[in-house]
Protein backbone atom coordinates (compact mmCIF):
# COMPACT_ATOMS: atom_id res chain seq x y z
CA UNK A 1 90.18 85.32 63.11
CA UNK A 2 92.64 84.06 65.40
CA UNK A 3 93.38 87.09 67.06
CA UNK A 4 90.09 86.95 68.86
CA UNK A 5 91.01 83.85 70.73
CA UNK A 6 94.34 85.85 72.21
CA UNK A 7 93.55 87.48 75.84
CA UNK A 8 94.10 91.44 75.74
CA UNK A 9 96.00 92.39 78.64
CA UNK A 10 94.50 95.43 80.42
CA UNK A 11 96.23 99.29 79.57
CA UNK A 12 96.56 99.29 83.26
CA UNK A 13 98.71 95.99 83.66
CA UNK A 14 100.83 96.44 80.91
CA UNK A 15 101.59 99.91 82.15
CA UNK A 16 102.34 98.31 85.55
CA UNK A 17 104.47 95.49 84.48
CA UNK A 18 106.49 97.77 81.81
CA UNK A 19 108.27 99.32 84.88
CA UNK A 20 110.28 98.08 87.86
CA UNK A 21 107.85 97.28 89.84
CA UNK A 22 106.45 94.72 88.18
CA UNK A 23 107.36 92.13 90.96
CA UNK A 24 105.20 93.93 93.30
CA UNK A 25 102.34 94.46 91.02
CA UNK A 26 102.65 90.60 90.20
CA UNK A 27 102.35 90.17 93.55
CA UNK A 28 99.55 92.38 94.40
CA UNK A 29 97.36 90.93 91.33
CA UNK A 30 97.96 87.46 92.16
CA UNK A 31 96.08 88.15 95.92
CA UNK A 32 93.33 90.07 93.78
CA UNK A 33 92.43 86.64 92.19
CA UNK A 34 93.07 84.12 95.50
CA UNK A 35 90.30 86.41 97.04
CA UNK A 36 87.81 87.36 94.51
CA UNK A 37 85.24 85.48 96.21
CA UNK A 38 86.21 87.94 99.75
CA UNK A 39 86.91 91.60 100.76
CA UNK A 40 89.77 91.47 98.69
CA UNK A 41 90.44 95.40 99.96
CA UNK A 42 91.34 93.38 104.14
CA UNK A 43 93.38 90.70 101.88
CA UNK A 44 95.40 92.45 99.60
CA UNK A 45 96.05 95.58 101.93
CA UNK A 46 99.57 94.92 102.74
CA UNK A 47 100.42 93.76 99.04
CA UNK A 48 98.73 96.94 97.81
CA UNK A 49 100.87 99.12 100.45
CA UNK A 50 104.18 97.48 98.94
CA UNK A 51 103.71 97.75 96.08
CA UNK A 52 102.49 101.97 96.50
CA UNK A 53 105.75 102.11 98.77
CA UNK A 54 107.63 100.68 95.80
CA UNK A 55 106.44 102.83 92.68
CA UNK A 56 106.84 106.05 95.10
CA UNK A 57 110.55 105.03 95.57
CA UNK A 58 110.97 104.08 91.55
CA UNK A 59 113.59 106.60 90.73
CA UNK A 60 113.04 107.94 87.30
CA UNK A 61 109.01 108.85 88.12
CA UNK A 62 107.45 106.21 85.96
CA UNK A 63 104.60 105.56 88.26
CA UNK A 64 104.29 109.30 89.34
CA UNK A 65 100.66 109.46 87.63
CA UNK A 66 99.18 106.01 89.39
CA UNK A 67 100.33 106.99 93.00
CA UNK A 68 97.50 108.57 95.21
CA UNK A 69 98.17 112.27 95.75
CA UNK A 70 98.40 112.11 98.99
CA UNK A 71 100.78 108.70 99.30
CA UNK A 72 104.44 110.78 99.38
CA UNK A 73 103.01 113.34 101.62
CA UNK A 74 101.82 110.53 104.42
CA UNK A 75 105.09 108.48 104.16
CA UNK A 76 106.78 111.93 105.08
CA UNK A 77 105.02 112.97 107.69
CA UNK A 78 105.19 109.77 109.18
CA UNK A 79 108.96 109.54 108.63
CA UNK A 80 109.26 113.15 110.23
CA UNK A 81 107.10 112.37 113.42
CA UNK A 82 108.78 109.04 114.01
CA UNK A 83 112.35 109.88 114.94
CA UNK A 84 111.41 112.68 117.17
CA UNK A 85 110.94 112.37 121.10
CA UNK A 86 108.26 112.83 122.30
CA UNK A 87 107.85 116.01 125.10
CA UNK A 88 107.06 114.08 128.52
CA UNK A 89 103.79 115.48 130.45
């Protein structure tokens, strides 16, 4: 029937795009498909990081299950090292 000829949209992107950082993801995706021919992992890296930074900052914890474990745990430790001085030898 018709609804063959209709595109399903991944579980992952709708997820993704039903929150507020759908901008970012937008944004992210997009880059995926300029470089599909290419390391897309070099291309996309700072698109990918924005968009991480953004669903770890996303309020109400609606992209708590996609982050990688370890994502809140490097942004502090970088955030704790980086206002510190540094002893000098």
């Amino acid at each position: 029937g018709a609804e063959a000829a209709v595109p399903r949209e991944c579980p992952l992107c709708t997820f993704m795009k039903g929150g507020a950082c759908k901008e970012d993801f937008l944004v992210w995706e997009s880059c995926l498909k300029a470089h599909e021919e290419e390391d897309r992992t070099d291309k996309c890296r700072e698109q990918l990081f924005a968009l991480f930074r953004c669903m770890d900052a996303e309020p109400t914890g609606y992209y708590d299950p996609m982050l990688p474990p370890t994502f809140g745990l490097e942004q502090q430790a970088g955030a704790e090292g980086a206002g510190e001085p540094q002893p000098q030898a």
